[in-house]
Each structure stands twice: as structure tokens, then as C-alpha cells.
N, C-alpha and C. Protein backbone atom coordinates (compact mmCIF):
# COMPACT_ATOMS: atom_id res chain seq x y z
N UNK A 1 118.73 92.48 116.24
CA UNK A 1 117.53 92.22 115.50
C UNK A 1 116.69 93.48 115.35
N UNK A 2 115.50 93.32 115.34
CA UNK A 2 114.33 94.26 114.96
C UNK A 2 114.20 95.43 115.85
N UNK A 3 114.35 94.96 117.19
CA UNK A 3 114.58 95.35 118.34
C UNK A 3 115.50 96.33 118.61
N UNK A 4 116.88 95.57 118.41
CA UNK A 4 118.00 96.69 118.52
C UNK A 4 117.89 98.02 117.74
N UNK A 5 117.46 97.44 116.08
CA UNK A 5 117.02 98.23 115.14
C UNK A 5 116.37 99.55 115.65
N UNK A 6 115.42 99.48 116.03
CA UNK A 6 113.97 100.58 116.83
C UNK A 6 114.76 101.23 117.79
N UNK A 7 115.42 100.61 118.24
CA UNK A 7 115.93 101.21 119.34
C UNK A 7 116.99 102.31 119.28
N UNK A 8 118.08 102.12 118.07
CA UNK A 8 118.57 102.70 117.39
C UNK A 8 118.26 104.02 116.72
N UNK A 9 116.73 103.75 116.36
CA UNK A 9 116.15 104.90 115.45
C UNK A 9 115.16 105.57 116.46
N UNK A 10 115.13 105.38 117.84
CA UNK A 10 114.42 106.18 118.74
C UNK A 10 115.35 107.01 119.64
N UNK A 11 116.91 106.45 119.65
CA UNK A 11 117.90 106.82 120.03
C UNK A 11 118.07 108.30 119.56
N UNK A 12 118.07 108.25 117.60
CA UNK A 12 119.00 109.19 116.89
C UNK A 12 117.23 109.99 116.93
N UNK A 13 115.87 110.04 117.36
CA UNK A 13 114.69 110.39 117.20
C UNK A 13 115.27 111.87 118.36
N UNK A 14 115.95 110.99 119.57
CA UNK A 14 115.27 111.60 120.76
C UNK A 14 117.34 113.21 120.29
N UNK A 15 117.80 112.17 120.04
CA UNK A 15 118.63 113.27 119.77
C UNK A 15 118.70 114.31 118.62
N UNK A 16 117.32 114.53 117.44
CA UNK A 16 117.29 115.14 116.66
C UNK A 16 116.46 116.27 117.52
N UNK A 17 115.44 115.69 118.25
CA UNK A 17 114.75 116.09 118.70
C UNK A 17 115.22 117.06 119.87
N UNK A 18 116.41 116.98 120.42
CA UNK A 18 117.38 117.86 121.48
C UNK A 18 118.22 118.90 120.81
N UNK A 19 118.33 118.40 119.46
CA UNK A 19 119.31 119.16 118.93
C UNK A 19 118.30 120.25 118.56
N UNK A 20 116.94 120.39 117.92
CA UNK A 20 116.07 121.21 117.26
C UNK A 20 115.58 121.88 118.41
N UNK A 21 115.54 121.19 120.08
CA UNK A 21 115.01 122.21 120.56
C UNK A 21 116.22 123.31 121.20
N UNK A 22 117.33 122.25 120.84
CA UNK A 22 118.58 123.67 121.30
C UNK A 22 118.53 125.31 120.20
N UNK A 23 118.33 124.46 119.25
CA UNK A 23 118.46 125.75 118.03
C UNK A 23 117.19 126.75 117.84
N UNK A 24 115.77 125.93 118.12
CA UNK A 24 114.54 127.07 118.36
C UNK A 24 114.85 128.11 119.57
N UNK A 25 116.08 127.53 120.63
CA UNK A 25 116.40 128.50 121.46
C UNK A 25 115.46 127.95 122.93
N UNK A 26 115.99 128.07 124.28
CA UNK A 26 115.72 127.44 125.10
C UNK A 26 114.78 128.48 125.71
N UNK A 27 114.14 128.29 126.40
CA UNK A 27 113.19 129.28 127.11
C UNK A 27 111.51 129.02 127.20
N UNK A 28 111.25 129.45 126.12
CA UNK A 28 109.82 129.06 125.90
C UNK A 28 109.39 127.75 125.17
N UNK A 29 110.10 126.91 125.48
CA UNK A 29 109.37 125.38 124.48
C UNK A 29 108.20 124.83 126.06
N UNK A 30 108.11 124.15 125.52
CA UNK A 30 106.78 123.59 126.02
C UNK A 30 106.77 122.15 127.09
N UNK A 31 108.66 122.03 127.09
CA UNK A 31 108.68 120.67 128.45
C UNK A 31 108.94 119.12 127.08
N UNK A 32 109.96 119.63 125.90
CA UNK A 32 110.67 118.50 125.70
C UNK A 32 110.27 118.16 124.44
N UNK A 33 109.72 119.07 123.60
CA UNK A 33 109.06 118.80 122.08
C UNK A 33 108.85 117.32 122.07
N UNK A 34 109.25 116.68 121.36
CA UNK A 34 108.68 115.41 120.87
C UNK A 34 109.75 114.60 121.60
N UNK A 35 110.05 114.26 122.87
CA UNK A 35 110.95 113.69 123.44
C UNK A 35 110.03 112.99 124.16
N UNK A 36 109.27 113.66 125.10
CA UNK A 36 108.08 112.43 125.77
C UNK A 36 107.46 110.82 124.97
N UNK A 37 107.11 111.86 123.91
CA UNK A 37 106.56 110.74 122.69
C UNK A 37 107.30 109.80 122.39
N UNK A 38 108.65 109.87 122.04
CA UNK A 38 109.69 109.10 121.61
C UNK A 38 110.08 108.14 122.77
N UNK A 39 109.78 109.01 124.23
CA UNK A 39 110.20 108.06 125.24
C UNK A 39 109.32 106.97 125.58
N UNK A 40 107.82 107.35 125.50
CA UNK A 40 106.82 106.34 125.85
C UNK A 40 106.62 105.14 124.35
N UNK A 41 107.38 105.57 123.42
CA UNK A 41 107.29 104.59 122.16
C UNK A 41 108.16 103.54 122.91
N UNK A 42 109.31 104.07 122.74
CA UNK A 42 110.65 103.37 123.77
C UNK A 42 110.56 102.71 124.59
N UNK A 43 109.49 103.26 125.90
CA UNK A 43 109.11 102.10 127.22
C UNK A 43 108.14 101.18 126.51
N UNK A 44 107.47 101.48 125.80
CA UNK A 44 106.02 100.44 125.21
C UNK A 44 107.09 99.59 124.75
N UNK A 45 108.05 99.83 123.69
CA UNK A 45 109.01 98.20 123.08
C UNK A 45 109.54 97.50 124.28
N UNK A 46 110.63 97.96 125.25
CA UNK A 46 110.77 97.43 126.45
C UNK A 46 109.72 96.85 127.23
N UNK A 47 108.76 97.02 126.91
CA UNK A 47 108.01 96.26 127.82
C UNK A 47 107.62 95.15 127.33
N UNK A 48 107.30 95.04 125.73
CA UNK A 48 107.46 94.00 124.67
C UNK A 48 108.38 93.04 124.97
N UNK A 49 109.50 93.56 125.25
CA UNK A 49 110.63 92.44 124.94
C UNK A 49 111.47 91.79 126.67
N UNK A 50 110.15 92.74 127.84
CA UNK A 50 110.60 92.16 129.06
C UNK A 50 111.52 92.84 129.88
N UNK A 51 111.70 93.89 129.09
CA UNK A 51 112.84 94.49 129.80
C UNK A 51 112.62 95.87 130.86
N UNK A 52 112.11 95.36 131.76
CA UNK A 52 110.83 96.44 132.76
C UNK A 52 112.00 97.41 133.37
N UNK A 53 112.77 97.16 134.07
CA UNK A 53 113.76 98.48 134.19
C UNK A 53 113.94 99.44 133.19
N UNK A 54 114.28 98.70 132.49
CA UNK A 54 114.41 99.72 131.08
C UNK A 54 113.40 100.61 131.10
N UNK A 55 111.92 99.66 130.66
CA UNK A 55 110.86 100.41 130.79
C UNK A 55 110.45 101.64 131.67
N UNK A 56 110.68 100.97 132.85
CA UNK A 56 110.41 102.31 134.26
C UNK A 56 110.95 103.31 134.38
N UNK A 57 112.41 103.03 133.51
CA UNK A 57 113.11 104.29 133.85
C UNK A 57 112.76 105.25 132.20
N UNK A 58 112.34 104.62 131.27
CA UNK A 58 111.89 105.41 129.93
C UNK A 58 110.89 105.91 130.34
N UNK A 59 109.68 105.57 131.23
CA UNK A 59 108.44 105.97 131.83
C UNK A 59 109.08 107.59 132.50
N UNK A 60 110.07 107.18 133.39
CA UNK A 60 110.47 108.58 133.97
C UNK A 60 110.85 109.73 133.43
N UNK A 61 112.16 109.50 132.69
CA UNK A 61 112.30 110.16 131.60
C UNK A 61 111.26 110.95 130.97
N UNK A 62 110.15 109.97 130.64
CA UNK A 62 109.19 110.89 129.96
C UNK A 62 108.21 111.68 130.98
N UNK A 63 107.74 111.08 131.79
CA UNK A 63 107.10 112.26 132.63
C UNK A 63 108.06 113.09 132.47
N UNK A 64 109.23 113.54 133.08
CA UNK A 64 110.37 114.51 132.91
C UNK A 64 110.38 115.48 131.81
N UNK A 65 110.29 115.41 130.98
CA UNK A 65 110.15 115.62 129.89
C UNK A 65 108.86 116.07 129.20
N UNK A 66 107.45 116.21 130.07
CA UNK A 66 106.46 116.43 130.04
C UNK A 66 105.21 115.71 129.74
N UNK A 67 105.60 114.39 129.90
CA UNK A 67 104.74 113.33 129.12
C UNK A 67 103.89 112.39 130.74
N UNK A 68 104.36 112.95 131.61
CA UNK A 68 103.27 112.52 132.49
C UNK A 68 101.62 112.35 132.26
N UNK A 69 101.19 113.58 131.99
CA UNK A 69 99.47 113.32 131.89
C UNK A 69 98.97 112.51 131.27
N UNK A 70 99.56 112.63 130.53
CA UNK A 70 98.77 111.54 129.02
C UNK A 70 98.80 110.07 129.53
N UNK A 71 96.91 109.95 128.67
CA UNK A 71 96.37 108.35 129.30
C UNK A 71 97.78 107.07 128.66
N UNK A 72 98.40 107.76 127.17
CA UNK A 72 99.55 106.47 127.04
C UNK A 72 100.20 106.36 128.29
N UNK A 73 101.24 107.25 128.84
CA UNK A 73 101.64 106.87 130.25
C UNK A 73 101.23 106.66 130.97
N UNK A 74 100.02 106.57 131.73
CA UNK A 74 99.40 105.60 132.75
C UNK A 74 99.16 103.99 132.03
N UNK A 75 98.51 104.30 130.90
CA UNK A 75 98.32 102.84 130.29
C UNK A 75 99.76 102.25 130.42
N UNK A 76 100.93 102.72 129.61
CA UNK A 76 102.30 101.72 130.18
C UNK A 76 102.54 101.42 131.22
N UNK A 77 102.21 102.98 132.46
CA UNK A 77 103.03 102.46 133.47
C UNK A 77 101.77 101.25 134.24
N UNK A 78 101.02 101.40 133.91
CA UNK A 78 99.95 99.64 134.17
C UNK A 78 100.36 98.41 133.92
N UNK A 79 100.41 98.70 132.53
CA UNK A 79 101.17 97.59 132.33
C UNK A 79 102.40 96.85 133.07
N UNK A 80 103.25 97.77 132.76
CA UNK A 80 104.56 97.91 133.53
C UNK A 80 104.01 96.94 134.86
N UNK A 81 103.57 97.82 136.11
CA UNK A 81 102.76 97.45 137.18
C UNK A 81 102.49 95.95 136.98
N UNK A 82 101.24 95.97 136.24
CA UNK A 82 100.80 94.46 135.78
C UNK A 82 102.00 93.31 135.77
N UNK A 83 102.95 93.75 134.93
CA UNK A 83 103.68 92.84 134.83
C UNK A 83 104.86 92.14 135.70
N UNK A 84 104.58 93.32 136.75
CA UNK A 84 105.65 93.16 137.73
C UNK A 84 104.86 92.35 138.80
N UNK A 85 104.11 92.11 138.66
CA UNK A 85 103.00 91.19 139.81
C UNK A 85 101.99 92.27 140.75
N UNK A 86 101.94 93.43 140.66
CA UNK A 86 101.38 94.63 140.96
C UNK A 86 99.78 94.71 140.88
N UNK A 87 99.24 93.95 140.67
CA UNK A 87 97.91 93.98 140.05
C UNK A 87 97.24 95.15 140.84
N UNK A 88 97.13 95.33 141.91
CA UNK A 88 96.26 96.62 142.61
C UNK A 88 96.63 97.69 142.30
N UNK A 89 98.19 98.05 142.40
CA UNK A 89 99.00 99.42 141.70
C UNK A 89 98.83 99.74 140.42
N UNK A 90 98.34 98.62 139.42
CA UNK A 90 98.17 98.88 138.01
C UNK A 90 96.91 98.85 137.86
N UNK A 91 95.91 98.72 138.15
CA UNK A 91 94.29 99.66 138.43
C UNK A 91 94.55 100.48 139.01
N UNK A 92 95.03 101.22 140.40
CA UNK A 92 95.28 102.40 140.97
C UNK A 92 95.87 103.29 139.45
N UNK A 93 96.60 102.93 138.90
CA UNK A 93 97.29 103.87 138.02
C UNK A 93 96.31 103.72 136.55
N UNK A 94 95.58 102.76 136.17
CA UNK A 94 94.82 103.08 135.41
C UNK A 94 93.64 104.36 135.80
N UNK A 95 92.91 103.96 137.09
CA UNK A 95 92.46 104.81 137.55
C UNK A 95 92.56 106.12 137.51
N UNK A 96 93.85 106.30 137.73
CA UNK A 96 94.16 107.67 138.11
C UNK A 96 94.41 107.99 136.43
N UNK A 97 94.85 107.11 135.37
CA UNK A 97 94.58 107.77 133.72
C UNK A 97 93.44 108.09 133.46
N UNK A 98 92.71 107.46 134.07
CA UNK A 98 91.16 107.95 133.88
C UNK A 98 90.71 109.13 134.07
N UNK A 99 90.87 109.59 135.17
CA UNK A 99 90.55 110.84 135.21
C UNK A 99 91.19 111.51 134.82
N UNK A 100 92.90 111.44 134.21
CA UNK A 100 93.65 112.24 133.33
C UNK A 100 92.78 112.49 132.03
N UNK A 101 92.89 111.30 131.50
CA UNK A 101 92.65 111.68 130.52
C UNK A 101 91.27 110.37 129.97
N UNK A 102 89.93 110.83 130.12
CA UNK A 102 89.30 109.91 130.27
C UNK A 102 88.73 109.43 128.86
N UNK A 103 89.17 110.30 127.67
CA UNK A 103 88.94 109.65 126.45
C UNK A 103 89.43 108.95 125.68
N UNK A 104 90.85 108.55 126.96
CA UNK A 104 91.77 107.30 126.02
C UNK A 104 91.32 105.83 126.28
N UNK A 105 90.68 105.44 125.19
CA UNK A 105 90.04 104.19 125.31
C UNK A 105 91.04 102.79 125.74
N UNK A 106 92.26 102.78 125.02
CA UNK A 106 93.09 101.65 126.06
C UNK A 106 92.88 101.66 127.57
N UNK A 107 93.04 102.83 128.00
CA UNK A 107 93.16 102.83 129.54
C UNK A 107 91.56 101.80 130.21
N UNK A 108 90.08 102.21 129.56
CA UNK A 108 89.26 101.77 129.47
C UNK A 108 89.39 100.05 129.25
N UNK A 109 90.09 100.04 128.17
CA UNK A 109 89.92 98.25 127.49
C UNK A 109 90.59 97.35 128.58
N UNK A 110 91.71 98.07 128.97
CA UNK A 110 92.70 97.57 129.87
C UNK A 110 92.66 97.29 131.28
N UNK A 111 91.32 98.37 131.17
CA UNK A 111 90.83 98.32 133.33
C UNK A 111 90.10 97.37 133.25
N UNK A 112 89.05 97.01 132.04
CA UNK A 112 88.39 95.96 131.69
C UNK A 112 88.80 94.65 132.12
N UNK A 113 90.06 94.65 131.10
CA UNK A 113 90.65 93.50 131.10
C UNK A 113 91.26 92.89 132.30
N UNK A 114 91.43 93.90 133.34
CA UNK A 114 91.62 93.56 134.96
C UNK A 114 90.97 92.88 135.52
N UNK A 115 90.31 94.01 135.40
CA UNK A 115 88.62 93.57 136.47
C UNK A 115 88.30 91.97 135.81
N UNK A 116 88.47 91.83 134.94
CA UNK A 116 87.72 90.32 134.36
C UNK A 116 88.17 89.36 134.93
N UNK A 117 89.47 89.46 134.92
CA UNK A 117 90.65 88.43 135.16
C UNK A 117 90.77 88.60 136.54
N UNK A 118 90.39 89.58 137.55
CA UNK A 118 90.20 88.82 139.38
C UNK A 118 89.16 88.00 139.72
């Protein structure tokens, strides 16, 4: 379905994206050009469709890859958290997006949406 579809085209994303940083030449890139991005698109659908391993390990990947700081990856891996029955670990990790990166307003809507619901 729609699903497999995306998944497909984040697949051939993350391998255009390996192939361009082989040919700019290895050395000075910056920790994975647009591979983080592609990975946290990737864990956000997995987490859509339930599939939290999947997710956790696309989460890793992308820190790996340089996509740790950013408030999107704390906001997933919350979620993530959240959904695994985690509720304290997924405020701890919103938290800690916060002070990453404190102008990403999901991370905000989302700590919200915690706090309401204890």
C-alpha cells in the first residue's frame, strides 16, 4: 500500500543520498548530508503504522548519521517512548529537546499534551 510505497521512495532517497556523498568525495561532509532527514521521515511513518522497532532503530541510524540534536528527534523519540508505555522517559526526552533545541514548537505542544493527560 501507501506505506510500502514511502518506504520505497525513502529507501532509493537515502541511497541517492550515499551515492552523492561518495562522489562530493569523503572527508569534509558534515555527518550524512540529507540521510538524518530521510531517516527521521522514515521513523515518524513507522511509528504511524506501529512498527516501534523499526522506529528505534531509524531513530539510531539517524543520530548516527548526525541527526541527534534536532528537536524532530527528541519529539519522535517521545513519542516512540510514549508509545511504548514510557510516559516519564518520554518527558525526560522531551525535556532534554528542549533545551536542544527550544524553538521547536512540537516538542512544546507535545510536553503539553503530557502534562495534561497525568
Amino acid at each position: 500500500g501507501e506505506a510500502d510505497r514511502a518506504r520505497r521512495m525513502l529507501r532509493a532517497g537515502l541511497r541517492d543520498c550515499s551515492a552523492g556523498e561518495r562522489v562530493e568525495g569523503a572527508g569534509g561532509g558534515g555527518g550524512g548530508g540529507g540521510d538524518d532527514g530521510l531517516l527521521l521521515s522514515w521513523a515518524a511513518l513507522e511509528l504511524g503504522e506501529g512498527r516501534l522497532a523499526q522506529a528505534q532503530q531509524l531513530l539510531e541510524r539517524a543520530r548516527a548519521a548526525g541527526g541527534g540534536g534536532g528537536g524532530r528527534t527528541h519529539q519522535l523519540q517521545a513519542v516512540l517512548l510514549a508509545r511504548q508505555g514510557l510516559g516519564a522517559d518520554a518527558r525526560a526526552a522531551l525535556r532534554e529537546g528542549l533545551r536542544a533545541a527550544p524553538g521547536h514548537a512540537p516538542l512544546h505542544t507535545l510536553l503539553g499534551s503530557m502534562l495534561d493527560a497525568d
